[in-house]
N, C-alpha and C. Protein backbone atom coordinates (compact mmCIF):
# COMPACT_ATOMS: atom_id res chain seq x y z
N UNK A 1 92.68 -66.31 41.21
CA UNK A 1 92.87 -65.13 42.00
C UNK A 1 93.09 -65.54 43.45
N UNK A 2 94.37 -65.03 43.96
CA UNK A 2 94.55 -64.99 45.43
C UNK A 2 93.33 -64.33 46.28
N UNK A 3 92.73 -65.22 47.40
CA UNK A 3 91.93 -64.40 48.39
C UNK A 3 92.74 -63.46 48.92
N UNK A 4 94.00 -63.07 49.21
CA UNK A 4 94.27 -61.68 49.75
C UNK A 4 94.60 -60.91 48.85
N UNK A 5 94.66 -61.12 47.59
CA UNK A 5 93.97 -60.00 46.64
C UNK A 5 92.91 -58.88 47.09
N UNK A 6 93.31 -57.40 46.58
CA UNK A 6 92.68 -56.92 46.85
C UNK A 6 91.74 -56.20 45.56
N UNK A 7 91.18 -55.60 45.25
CA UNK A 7 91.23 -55.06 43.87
C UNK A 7 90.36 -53.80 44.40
N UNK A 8 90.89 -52.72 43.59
CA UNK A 8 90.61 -51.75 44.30
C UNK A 8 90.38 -50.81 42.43
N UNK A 9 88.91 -50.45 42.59
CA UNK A 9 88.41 -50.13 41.26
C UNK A 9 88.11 -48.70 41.62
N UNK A 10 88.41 -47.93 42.52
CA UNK A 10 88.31 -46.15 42.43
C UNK A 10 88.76 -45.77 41.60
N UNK A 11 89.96 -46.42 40.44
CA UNK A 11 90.90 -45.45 39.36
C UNK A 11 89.85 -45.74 38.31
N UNK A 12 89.46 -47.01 38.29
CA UNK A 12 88.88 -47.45 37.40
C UNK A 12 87.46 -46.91 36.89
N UNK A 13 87.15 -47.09 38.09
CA UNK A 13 85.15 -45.69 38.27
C UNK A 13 85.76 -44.44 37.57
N UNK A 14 86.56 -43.97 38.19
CA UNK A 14 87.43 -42.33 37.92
C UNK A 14 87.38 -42.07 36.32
N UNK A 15 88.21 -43.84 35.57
CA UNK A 15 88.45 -43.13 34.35
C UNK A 15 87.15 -43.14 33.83
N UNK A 16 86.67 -44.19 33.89
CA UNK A 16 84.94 -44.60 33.11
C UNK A 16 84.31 -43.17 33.12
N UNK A 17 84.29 -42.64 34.53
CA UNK A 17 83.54 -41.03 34.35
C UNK A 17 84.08 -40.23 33.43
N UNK A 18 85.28 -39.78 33.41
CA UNK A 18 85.79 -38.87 32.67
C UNK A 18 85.60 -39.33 31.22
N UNK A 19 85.71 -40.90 30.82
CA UNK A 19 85.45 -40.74 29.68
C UNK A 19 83.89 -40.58 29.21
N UNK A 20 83.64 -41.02 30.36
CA UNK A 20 81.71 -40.45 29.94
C UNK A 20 81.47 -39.11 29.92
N UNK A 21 82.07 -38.28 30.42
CA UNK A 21 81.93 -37.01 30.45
C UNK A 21 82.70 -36.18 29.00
N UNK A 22 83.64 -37.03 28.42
CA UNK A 22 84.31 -36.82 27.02
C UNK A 22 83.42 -37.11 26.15
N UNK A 23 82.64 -37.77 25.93
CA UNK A 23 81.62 -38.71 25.38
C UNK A 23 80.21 -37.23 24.97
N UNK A 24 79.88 -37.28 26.46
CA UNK A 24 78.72 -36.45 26.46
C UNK A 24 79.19 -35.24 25.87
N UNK A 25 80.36 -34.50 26.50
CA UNK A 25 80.51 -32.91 25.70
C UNK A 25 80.85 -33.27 24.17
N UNK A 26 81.35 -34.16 23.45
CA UNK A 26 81.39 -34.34 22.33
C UNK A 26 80.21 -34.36 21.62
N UNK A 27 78.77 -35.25 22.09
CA UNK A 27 77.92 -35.57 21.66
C UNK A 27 76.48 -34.24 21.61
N UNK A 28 77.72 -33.02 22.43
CA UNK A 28 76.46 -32.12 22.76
C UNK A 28 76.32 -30.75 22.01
N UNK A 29 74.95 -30.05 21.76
CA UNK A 29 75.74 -28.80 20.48
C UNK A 29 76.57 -28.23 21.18
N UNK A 30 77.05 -27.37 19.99
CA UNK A 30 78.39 -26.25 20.54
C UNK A 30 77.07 -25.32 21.66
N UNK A 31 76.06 -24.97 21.14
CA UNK A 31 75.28 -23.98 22.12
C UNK A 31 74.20 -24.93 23.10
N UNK A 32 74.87 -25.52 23.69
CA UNK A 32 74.04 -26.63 24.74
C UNK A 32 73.21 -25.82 25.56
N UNK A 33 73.57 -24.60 25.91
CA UNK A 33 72.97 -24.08 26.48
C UNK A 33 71.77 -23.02 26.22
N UNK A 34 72.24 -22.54 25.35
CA UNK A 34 70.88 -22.22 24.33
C UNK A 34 69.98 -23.01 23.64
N UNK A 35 69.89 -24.58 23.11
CA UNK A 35 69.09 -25.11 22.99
C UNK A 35 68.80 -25.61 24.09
N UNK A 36 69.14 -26.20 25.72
CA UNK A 36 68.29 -25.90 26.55
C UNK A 36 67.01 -25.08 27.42
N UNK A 37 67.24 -23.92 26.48
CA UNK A 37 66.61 -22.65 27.32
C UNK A 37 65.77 -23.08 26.44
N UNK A 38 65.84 -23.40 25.10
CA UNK A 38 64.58 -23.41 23.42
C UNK A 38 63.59 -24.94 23.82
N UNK A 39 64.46 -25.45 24.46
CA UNK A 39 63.47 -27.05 24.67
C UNK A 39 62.55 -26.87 25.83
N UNK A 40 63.02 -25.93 26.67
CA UNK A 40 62.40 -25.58 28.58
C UNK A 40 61.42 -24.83 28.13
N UNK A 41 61.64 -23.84 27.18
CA UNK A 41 60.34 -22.67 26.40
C UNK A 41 59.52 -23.62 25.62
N UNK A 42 59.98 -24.29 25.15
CA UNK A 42 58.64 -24.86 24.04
C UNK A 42 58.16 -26.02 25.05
N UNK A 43 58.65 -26.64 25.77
CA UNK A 43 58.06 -27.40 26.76
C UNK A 43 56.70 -26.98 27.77
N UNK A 44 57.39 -25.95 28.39
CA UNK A 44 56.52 -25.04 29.11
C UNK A 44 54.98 -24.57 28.21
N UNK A 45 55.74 -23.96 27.23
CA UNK A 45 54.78 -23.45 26.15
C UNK A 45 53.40 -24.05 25.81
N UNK A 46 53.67 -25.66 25.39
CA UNK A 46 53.08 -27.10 24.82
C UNK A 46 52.38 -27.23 25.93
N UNK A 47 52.94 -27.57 27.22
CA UNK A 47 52.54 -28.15 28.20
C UNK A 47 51.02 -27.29 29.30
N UNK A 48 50.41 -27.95 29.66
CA UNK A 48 49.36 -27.54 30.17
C UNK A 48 49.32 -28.03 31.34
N UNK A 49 48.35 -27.98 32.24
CA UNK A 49 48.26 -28.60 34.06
C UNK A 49 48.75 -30.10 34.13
N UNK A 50 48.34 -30.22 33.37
CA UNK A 50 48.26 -31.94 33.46
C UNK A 50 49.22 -32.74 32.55
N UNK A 51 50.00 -32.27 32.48
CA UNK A 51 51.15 -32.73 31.13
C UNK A 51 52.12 -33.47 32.09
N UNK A 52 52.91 -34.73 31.20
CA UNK A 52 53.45 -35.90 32.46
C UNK A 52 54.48 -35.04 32.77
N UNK A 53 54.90 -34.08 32.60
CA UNK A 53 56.48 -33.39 33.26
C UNK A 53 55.59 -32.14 34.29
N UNK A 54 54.61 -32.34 34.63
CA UNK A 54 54.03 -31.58 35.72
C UNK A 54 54.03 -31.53 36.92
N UNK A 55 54.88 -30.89 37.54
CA UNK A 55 55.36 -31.24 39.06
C UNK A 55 53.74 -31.33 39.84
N UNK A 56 53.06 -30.76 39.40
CA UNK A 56 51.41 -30.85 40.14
C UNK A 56 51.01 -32.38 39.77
N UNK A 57 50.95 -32.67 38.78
CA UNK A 57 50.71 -34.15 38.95
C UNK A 57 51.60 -35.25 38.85
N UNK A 58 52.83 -34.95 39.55
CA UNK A 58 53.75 -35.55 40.05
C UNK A 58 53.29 -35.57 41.46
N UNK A 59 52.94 -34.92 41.90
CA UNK A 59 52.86 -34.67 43.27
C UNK A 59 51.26 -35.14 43.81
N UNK A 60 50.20 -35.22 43.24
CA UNK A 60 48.99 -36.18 43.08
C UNK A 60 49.31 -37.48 42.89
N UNK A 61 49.81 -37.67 41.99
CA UNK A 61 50.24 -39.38 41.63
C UNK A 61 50.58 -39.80 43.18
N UNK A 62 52.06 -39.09 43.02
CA UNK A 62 52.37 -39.82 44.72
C UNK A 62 51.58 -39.54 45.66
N UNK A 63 51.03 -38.47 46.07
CA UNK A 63 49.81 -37.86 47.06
C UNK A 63 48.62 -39.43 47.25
N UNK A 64 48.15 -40.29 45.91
CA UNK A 64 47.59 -41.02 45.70
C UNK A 64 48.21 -42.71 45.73
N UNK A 65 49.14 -43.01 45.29
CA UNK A 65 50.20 -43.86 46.28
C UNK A 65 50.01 -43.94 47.51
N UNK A 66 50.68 -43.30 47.99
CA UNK A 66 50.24 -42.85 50.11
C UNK A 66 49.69 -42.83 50.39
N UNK A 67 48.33 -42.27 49.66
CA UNK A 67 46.85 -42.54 50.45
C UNK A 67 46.50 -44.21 50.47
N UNK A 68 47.03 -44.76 49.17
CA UNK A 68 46.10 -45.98 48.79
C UNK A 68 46.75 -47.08 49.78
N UNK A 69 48.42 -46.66 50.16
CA UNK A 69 49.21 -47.70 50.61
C UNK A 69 48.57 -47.20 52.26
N UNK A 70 48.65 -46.33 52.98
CA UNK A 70 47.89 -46.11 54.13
C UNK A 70 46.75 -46.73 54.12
N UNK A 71 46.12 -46.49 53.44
CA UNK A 71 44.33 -47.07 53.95
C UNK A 71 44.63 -48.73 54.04
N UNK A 72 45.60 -49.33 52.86
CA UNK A 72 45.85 -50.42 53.06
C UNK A 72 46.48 -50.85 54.42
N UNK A 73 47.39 -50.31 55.11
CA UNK A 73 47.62 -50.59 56.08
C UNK A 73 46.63 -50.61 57.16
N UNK A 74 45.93 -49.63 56.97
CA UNK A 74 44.70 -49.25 57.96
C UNK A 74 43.51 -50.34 57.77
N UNK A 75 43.78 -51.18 56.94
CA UNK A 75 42.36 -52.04 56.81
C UNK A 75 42.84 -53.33 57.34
């Protein structure tokens, strides 16, 4: 390869997406969107305070990170 070669991969990213995006709507039900609403309901449903998709203890976890990495700094 010539160093003033250039290679220029924007078409190339471009197609890779689109075919990932051919990929995924193929791979998805015809009612994608109605079994989304059925997985978000029974999720919700199942799920209680403390369940790992819990933005509350998403937000402790890290809350507890920050504290632990502060005090470390602080000592």
């Amino acid at each position: 390869m010539d160093s003033d070669d250039r290679i220029d991969i924007r078409n190339l990213v471009r197609a890779h997406g689109a075919r990932q995006l051919v990929i995924a709507r193929l791979s998805a039900p015809d009612d994608w969107q109605g079994e989304l609403r059925r997985a978000l309901v029974s999720e919700r449903a199942a799920g209680h305070f403390w369940s790992r998709s819990s933005d509350v203890r998403l937000f402790l976890e890290s809350f507890a990170i920050f504290f632990t990495a502060a005090m470390m700094f602080l000592i």
